[in-house]
N, C-alpha and C. Protein backbone atom coordinates (compact mmCIF):
# COMPACT_ATOMS: atom_id res chain seq x y z
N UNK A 1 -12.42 4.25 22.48
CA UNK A 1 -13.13 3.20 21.76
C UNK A 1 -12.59 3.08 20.33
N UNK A 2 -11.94 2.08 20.10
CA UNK A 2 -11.93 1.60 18.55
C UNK A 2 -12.84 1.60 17.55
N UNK A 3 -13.08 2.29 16.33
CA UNK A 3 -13.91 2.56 15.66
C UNK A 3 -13.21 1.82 13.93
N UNK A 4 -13.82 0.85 13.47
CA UNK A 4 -13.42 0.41 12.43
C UNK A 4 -14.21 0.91 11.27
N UNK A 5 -13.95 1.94 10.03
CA UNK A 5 -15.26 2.71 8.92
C UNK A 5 -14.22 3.09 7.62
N UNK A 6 -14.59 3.31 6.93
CA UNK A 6 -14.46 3.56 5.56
C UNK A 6 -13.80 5.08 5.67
N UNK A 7 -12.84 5.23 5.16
CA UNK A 7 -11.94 6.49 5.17
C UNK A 7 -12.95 7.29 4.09
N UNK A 8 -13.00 9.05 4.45
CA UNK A 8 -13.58 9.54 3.52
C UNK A 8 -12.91 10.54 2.97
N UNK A 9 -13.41 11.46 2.10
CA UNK A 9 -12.11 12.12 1.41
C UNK A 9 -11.06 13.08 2.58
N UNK A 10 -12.19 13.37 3.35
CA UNK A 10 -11.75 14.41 4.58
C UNK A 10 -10.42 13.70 5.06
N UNK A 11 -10.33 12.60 5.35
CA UNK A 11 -9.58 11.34 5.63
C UNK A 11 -8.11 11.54 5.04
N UNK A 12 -8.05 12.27 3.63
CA UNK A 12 -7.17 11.56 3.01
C UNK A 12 -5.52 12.30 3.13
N UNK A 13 -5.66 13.51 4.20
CA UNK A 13 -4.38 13.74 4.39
C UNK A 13 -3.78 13.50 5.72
N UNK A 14 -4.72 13.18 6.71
CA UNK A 14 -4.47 12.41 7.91
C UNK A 14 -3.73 10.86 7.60
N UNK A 15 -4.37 10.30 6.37
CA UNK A 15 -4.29 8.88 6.38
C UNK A 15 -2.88 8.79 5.05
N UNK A 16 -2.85 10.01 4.79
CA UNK A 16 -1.48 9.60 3.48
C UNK A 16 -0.44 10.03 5.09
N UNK A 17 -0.54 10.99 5.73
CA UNK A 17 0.20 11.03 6.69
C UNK A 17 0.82 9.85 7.54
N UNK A 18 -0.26 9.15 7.97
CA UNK A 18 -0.30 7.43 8.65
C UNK A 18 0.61 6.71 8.21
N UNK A 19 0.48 6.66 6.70
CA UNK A 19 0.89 5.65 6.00
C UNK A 19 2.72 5.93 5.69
N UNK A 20 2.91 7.48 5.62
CA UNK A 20 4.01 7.93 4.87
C UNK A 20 4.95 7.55 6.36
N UNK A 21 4.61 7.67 7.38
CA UNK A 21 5.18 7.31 8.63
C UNK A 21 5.61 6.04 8.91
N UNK A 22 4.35 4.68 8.26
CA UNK A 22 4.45 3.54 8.47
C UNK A 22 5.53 2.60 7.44
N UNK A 23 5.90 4.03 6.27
CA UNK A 23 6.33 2.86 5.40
C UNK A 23 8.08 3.41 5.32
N UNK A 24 8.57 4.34 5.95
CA UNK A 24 9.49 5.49 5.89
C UNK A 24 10.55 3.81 4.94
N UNK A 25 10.69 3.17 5.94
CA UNK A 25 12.08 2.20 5.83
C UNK A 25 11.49 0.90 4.97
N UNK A 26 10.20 1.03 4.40
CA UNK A 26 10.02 -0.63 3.46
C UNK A 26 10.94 -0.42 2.70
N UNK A 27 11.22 -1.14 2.27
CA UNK A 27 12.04 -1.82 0.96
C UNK A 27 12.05 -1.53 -0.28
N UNK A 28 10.64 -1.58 -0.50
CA UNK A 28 10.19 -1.42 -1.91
C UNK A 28 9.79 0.36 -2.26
N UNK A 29 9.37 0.77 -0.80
CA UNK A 29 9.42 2.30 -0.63
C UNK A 29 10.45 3.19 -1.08
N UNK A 30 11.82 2.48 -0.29
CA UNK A 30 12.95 2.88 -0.36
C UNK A 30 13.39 2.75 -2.52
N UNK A 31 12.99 1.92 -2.54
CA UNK A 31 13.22 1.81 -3.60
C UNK A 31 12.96 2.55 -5.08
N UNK A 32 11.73 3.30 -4.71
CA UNK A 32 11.09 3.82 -5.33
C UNK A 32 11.87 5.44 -5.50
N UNK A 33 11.73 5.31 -4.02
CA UNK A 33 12.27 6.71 -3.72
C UNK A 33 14.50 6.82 -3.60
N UNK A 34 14.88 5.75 -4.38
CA UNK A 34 16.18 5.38 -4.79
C UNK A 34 16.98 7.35 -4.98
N UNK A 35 17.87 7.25 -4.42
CA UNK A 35 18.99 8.30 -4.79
C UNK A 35 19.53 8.12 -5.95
N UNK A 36 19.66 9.19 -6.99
CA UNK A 36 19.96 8.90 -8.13
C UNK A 36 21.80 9.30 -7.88
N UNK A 37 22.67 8.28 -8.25
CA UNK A 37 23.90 8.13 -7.93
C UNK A 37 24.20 7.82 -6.83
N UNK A 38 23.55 7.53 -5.63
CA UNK A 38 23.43 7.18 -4.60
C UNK A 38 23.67 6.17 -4.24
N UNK A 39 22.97 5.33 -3.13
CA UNK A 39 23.14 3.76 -2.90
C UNK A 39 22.33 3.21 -3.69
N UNK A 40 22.28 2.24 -3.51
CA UNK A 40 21.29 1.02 -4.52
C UNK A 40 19.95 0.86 -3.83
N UNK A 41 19.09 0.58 -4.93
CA UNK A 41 17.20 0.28 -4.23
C UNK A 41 17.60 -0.28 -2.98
N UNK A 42 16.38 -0.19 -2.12
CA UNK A 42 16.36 -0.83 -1.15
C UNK A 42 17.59 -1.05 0.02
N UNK A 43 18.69 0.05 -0.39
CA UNK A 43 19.79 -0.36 0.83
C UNK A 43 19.45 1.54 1.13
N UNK A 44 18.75 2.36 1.09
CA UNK A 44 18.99 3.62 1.70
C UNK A 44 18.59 3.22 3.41
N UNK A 45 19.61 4.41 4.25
CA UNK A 45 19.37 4.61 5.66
C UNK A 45 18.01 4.89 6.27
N UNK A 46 17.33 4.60 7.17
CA UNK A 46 16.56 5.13 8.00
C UNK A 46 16.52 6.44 8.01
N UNK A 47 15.86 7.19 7.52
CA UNK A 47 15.07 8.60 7.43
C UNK A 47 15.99 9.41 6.55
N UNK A 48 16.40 8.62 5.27
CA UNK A 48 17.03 9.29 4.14
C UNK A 48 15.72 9.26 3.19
N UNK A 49 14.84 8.66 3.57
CA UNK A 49 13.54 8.87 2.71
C UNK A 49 12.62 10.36 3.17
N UNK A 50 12.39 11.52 2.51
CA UNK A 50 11.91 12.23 3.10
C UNK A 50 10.43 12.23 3.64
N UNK A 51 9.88 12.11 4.76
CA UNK A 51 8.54 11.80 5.25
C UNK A 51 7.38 12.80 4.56
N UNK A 52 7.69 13.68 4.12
CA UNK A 52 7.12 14.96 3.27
C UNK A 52 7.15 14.34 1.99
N UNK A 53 8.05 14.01 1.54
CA UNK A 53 8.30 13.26 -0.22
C UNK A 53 7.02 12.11 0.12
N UNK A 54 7.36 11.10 0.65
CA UNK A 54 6.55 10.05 0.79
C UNK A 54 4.97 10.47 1.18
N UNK A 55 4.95 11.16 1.75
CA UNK A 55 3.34 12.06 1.67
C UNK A 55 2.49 12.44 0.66
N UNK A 56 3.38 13.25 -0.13
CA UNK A 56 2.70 14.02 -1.36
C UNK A 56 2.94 12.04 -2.06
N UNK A 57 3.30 11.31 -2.23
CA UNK A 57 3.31 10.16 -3.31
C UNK A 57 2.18 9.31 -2.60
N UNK A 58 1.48 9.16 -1.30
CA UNK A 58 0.48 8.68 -0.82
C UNK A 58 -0.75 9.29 -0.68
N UNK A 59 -0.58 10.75 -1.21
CA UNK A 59 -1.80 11.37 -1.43
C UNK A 59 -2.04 11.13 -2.76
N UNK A 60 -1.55 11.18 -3.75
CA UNK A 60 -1.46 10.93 -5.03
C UNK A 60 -1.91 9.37 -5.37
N UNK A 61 -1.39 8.44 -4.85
CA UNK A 61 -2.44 6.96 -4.48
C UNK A 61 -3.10 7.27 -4.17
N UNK A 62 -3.43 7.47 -2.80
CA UNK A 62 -5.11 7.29 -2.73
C UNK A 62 -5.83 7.63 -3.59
N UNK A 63 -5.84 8.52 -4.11
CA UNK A 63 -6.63 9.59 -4.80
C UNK A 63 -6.99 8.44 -5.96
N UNK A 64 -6.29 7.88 -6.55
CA UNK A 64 -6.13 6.58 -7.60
C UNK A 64 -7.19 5.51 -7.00
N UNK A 65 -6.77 4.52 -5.98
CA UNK A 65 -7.22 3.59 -5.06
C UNK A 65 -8.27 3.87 -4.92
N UNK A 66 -9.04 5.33 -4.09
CA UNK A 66 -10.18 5.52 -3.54
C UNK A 66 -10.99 6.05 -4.51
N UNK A 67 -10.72 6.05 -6.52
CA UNK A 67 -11.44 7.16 -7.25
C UNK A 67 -12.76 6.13 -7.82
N UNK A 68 -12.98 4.83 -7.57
CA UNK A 68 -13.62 3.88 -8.24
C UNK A 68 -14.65 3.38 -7.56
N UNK A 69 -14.43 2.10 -6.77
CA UNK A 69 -15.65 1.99 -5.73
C UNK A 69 -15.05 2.48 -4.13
N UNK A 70 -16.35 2.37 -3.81
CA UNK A 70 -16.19 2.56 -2.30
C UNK A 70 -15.50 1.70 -1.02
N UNK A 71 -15.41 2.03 0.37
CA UNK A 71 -14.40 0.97 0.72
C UNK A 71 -13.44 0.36 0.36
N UNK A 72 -12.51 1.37 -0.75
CA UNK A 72 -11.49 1.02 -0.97
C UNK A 72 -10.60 1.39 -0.04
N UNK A 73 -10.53 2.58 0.98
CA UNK A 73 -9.70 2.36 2.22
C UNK A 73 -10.40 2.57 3.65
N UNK A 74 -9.76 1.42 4.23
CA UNK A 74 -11.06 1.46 5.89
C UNK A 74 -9.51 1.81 6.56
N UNK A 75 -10.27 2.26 7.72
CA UNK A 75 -9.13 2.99 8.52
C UNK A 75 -9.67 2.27 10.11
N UNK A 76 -8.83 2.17 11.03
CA UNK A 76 -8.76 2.20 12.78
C UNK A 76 -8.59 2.92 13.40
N UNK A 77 -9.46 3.33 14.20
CA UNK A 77 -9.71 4.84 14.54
C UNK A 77 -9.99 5.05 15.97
N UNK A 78 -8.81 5.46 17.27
CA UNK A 78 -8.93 5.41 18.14
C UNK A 78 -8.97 7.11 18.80
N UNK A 79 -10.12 7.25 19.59
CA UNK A 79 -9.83 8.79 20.11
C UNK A 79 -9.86 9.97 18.99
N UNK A 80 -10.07 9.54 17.73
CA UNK A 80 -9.89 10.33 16.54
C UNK A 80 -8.49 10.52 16.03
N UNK A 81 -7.87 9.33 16.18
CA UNK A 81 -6.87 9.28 15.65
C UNK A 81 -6.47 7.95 14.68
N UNK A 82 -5.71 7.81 13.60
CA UNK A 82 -5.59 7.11 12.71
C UNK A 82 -4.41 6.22 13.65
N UNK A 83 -5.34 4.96 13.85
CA UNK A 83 -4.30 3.94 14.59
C UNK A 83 -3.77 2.81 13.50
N UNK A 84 -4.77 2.43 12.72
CA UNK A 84 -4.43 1.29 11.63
C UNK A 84 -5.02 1.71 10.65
N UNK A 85 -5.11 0.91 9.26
CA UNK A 85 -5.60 1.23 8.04
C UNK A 85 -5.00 0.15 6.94
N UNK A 86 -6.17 -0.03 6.07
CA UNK A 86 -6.21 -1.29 4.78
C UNK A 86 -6.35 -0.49 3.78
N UNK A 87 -5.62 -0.77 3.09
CA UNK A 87 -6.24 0.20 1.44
C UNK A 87 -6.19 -0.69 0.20
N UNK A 88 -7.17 -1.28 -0.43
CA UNK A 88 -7.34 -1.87 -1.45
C UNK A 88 -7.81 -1.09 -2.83
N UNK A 89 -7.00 -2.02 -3.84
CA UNK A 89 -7.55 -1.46 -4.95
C UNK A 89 -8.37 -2.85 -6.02
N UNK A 90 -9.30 -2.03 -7.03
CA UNK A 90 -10.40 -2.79 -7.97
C UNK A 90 -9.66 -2.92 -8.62
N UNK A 91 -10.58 -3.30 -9.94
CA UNK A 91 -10.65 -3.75 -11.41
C UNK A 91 -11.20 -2.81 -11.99
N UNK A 92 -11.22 -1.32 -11.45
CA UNK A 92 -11.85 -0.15 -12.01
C UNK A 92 -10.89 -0.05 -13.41
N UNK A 93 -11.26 0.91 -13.94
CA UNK A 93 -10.67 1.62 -15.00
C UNK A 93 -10.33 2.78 -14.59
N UNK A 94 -9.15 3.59 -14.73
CA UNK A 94 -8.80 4.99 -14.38
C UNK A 94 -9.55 6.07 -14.76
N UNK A 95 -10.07 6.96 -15.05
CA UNK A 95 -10.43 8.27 -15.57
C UNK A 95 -9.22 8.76 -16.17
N UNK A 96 -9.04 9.65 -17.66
CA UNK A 96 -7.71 10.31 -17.52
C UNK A 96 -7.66 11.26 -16.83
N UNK A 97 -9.00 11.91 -15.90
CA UNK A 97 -8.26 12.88 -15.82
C UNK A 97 -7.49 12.24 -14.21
N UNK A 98 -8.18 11.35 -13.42
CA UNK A 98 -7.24 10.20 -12.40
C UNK A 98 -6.03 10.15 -12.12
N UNK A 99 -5.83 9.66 -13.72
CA UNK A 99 -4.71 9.46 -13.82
C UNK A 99 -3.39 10.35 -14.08
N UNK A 100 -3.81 11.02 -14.84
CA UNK A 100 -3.60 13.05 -15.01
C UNK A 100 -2.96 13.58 -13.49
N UNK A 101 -4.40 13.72 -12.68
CA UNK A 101 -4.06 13.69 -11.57
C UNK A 101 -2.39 13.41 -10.38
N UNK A 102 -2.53 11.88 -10.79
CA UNK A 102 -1.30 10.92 -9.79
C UNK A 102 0.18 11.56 -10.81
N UNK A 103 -0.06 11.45 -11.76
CA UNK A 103 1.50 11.64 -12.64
C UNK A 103 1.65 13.51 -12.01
N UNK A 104 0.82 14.23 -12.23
CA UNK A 104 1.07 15.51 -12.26
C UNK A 104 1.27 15.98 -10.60
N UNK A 105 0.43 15.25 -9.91
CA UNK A 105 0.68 15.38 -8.10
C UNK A 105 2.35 15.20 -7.84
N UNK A 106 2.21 13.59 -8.30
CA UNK A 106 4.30 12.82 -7.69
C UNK A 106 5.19 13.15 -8.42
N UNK A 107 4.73 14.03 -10.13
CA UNK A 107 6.10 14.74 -10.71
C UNK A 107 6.35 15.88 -10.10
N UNK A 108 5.25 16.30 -9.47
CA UNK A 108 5.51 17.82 -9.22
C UNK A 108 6.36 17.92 -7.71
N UNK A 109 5.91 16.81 -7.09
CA UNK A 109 6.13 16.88 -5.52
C UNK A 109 7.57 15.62 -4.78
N UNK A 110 7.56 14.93 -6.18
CA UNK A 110 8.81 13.89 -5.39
C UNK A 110 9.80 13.86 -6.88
N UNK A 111 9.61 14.25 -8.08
CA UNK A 111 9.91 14.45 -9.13
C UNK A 111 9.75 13.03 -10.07
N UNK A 112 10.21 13.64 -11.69
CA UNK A 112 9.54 12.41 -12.33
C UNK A 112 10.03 11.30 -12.28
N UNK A 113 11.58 11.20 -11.55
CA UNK A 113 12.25 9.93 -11.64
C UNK A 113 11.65 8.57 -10.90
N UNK A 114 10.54 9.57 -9.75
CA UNK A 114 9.81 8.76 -8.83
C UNK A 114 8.51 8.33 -9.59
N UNK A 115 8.41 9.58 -10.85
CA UNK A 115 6.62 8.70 -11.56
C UNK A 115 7.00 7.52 -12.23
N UNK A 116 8.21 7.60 -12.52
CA UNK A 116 8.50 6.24 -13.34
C UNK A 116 9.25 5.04 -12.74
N UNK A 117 9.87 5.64 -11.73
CA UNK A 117 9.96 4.22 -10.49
C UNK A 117 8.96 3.17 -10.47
N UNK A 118 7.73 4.46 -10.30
CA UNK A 118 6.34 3.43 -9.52
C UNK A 118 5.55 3.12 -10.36
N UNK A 119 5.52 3.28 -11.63
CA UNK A 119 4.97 3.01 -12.70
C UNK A 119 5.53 1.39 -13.09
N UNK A 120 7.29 1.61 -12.91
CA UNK A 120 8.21 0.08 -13.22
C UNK A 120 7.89 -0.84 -12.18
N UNK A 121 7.73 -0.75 -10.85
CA UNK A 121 6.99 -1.25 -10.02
C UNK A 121 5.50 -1.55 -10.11
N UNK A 122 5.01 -0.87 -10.33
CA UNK A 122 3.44 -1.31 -11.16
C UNK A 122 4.04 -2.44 -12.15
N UNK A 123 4.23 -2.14 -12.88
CA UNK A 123 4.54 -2.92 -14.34
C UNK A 123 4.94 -4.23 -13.88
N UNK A 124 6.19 -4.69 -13.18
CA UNK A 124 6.80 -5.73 -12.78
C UNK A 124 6.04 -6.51 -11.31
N UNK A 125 4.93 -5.86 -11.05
CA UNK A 125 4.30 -6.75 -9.98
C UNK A 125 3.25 -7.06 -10.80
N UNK A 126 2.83 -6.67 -11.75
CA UNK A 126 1.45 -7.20 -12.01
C UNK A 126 1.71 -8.91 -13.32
N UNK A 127 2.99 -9.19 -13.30
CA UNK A 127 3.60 -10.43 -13.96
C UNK A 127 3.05 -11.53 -12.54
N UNK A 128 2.95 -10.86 -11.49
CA UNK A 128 2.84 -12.42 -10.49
C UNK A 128 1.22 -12.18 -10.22
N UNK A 129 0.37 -11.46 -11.00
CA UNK A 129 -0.38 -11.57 -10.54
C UNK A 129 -1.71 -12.80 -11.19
N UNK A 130 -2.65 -13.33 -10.92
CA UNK A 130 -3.16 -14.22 -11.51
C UNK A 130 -4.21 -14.12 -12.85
N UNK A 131 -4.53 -14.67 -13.75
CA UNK A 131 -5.04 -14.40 -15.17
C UNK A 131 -6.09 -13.39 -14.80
N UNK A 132 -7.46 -13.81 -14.18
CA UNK A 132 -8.31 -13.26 -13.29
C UNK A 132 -8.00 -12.09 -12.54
N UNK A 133 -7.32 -10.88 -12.54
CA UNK A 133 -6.86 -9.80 -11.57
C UNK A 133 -7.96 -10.07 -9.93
N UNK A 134 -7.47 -10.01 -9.16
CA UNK A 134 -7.82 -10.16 -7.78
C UNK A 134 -8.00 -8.90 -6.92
N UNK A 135 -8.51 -8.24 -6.14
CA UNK A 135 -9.12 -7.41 -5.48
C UNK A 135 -7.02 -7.44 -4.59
N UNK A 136 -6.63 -6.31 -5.27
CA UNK A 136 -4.89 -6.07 -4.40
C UNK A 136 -5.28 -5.53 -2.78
N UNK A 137 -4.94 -5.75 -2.02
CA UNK A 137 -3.98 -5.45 -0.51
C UNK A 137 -3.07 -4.40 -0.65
N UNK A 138 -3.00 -2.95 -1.29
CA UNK A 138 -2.47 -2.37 -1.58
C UNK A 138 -1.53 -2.18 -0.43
N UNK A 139 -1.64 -1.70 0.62
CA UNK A 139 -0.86 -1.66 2.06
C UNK A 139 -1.87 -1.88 3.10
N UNK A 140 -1.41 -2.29 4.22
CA UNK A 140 -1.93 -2.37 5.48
C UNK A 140 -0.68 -1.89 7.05
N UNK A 141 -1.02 -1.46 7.61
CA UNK A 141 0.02 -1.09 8.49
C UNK A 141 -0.84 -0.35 10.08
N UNK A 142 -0.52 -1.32 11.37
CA UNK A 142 -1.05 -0.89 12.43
C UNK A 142 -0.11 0.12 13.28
N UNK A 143 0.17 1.50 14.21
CA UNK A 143 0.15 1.77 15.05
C UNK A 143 1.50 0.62 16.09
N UNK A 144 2.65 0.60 15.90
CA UNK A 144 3.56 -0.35 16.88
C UNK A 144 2.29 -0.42 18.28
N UNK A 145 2.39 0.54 18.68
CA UNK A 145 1.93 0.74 20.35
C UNK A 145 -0.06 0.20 20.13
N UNK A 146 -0.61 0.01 19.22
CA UNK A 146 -1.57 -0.54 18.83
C UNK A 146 -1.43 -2.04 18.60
N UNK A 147 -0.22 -2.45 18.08
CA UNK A 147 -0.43 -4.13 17.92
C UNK A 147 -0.63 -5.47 18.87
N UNK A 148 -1.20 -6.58 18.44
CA UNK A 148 -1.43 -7.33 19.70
C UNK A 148 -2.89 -7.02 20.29
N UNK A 149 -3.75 -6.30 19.62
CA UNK A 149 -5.17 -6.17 19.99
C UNK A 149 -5.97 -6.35 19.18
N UNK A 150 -5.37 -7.49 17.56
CA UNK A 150 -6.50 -8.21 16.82
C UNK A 150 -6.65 -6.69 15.71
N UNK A 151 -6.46 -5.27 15.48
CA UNK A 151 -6.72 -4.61 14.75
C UNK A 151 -6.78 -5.28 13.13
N UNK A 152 -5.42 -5.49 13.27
CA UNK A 152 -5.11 -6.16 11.93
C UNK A 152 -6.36 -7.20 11.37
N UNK A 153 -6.43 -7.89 12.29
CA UNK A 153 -7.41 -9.12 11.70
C UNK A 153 -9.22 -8.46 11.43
N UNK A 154 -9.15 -7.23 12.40
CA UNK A 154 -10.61 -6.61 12.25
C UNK A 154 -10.53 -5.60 10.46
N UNK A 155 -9.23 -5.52 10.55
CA UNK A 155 -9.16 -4.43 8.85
C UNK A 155 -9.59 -5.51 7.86
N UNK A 156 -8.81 -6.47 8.04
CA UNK A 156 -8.85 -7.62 6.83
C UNK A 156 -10.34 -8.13 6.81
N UNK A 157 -11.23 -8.12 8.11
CA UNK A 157 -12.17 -9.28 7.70
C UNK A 157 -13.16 -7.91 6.91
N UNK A 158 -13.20 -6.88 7.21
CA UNK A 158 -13.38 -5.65 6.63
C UNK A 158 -13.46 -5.74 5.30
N UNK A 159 -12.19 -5.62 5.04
CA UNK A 159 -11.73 -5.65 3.47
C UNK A 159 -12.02 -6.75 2.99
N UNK A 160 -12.20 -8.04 3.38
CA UNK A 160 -12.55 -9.46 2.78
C UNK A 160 -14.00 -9.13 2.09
N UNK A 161 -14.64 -8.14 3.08
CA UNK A 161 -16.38 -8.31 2.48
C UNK A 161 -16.63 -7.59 1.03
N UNK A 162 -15.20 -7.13 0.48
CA UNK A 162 -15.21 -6.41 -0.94
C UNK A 162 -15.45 -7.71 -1.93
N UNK A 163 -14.89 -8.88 -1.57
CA UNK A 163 -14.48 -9.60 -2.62
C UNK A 163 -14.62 -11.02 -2.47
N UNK A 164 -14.05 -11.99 -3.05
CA UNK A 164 -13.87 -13.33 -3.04
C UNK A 164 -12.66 -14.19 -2.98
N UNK A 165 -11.54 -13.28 -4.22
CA UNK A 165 -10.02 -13.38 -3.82
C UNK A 165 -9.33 -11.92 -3.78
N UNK A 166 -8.20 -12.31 -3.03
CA UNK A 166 -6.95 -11.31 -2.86
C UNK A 166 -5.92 -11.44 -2.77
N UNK A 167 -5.28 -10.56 -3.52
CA UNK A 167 -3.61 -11.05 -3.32
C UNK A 167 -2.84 -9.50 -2.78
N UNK A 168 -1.89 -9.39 -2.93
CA UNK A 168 -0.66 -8.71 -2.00
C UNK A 168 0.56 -9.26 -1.61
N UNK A 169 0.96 -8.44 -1.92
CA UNK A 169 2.67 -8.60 -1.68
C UNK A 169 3.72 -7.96 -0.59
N UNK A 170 4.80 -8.39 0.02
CA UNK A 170 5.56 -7.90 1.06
C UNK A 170 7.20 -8.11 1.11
N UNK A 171 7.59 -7.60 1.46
CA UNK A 171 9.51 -7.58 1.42
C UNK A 171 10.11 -7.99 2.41
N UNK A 172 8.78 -8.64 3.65
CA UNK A 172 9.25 -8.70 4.42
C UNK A 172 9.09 -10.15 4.91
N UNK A 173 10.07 -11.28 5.33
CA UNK A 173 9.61 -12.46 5.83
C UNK A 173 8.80 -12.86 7.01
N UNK A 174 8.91 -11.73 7.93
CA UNK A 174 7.90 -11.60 9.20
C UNK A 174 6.53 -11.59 8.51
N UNK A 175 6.27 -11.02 8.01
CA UNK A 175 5.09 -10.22 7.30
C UNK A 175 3.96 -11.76 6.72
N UNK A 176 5.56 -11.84 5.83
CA UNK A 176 4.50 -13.68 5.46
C UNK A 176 4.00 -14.97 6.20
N UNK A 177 4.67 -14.73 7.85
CA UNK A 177 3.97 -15.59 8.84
C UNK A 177 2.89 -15.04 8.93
N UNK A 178 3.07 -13.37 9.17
CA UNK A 178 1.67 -12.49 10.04
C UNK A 178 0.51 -12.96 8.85
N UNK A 179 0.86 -12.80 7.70
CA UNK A 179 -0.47 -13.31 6.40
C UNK A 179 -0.78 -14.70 6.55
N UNK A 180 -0.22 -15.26 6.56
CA UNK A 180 -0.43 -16.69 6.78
C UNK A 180 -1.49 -17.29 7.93
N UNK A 181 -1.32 -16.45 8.91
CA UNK A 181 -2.28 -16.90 9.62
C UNK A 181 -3.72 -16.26 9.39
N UNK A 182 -3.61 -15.55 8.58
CA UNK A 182 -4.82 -14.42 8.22
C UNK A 182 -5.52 -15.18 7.23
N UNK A 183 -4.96 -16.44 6.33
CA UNK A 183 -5.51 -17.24 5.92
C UNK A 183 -5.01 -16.88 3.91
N UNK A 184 -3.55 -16.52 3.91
CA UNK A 184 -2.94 -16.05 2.67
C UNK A 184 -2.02 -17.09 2.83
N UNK A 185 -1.66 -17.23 1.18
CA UNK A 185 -0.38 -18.13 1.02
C UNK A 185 0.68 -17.67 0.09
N UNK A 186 1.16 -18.15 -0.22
CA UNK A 186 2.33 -17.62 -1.10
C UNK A 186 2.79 -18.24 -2.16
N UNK A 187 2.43 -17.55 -3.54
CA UNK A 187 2.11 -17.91 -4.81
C UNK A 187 3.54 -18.17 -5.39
N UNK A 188 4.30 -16.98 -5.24
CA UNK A 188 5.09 -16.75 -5.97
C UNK A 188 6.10 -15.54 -5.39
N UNK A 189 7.38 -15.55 -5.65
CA UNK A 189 8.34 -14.32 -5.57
C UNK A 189 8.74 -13.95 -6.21
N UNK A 190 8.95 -12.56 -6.56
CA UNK A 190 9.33 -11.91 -7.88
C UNK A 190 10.51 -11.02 -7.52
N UNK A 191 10.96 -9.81 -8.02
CA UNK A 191 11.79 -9.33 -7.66
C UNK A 191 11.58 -7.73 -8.51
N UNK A 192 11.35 -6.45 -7.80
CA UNK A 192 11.02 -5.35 -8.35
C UNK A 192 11.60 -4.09 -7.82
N UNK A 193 12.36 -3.28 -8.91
CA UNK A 193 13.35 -2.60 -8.50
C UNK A 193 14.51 -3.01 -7.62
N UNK A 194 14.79 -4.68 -7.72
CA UNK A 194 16.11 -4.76 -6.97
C UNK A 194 15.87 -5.55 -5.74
N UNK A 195 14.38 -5.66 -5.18
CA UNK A 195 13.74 -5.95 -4.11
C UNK A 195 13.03 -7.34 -4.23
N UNK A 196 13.23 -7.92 -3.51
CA UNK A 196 12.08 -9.84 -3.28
C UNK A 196 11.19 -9.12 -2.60
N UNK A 197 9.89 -9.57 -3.56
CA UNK A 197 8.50 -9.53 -2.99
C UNK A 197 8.12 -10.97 -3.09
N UNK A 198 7.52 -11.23 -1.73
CA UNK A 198 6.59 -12.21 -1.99
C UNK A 198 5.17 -11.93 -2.24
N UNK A 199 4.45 -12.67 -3.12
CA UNK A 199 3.08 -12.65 -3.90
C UNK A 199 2.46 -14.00 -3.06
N UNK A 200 1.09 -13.09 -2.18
CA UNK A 200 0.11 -13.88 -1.38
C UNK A 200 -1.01 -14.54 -1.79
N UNK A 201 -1.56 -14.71 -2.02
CA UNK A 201 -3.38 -14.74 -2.43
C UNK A 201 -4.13 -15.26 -0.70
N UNK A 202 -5.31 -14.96 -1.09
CA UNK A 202 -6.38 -15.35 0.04
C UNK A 202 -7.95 -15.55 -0.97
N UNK A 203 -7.94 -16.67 -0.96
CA UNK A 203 -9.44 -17.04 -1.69
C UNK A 203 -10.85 -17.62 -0.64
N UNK A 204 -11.98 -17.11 -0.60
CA UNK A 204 -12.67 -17.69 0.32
C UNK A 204 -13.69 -19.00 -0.67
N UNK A 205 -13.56 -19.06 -1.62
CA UNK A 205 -13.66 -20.55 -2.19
C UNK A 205 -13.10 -21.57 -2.09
């Protein structure tokens, strides 16, 4: 039975696990996690990203994402296993010690070249974002052998009940049909660490 609920802290190394799996080859992942002298953002190989590196940097988000209000990440949950998952972030304010936290977790565990990757990535996505900050789509990502059974659309209407608008971004052109029908459009494209993101919104006004 499919179980759609609010991830809880217990949650949060099963679900940085989920995620560090789902995102091994994005773009903007890759990017982050760039070889220093290496290839260029966004052109590293398939599983030159370490799945362990990318772990400890998604435990270190959440921890950020989920420190403010609640239902900031709902998860899909089949058999007791993490099949899908939405993770949004507020208009909270950090705590230092939060924030303390994320820098001292991803320097220690992917090193600092990666705290300041994702920091320049922070920095350069939040130019497309709108005057009003919007309730972000931080990631979403289903289960391959799960898709095609509506999950996706059950996370989102989920996550819709946080807010009024939302935006989010993707590297991927598939990605912006799959939003599109979810009822997102596409504001704007930017370009961060080397990478085209497209910038979505979804307003229910």
């Amino acid at each position: 039975m499919l179980t759609i609920r609010s991830a809880e802290s217990s949650d949060r190394q099963a679900l940085a696990s989920f995620l560090a799996q789902n995102f091994l080859s994005e773009p903007s992942m890759q990017a982050i996690f760039a070889i220093p002298g290496g290839l260029p953002p966004g052109a590293l190989p398939l599983g030159a990203l370490p799945p362990e590196a990318l772990q400890v940097w998604f435990v270190a988000a959440l921890s950020v994402w989920t420190s403010g209000a609640p239902n900031q990440a709902i998860i899909a949950q089949q058999d007791g296993s993490i099949v899908g998952a939405i993770i949004l972030s507020g208009r909270e304010k950090l705590s230092l010690a939060v924030a303390w936290g994320w820098f001292w977790t991803i320097g220690l565990g992917c090193g600092l070249k990666v705290v300041f990757r994702s920091l320049m990535a922070e920095w350069q996505r939040r130019g497309s974002w709108p005057t009003k900050k919007p309730i972000v789509i931080e990631f979403v990502a289903v289960l391959a052998e799960h898709r095609g059974r509506g999950i996706a659309s059950q996370l989102f209407a989920e996550a819709h009940k946080q807010g009024t608008e939302f935006w989010l971004e993707t590297t991927l052109d598939q990605n912006v049909v799959i939003f599109e029908r979810l009822g997102y459009r596409v504001v704007s494209d930017h370009s961060a660490l080397g990478c085209r993101h497209f910038a979505m919104m979804f307003s229910k006004s």
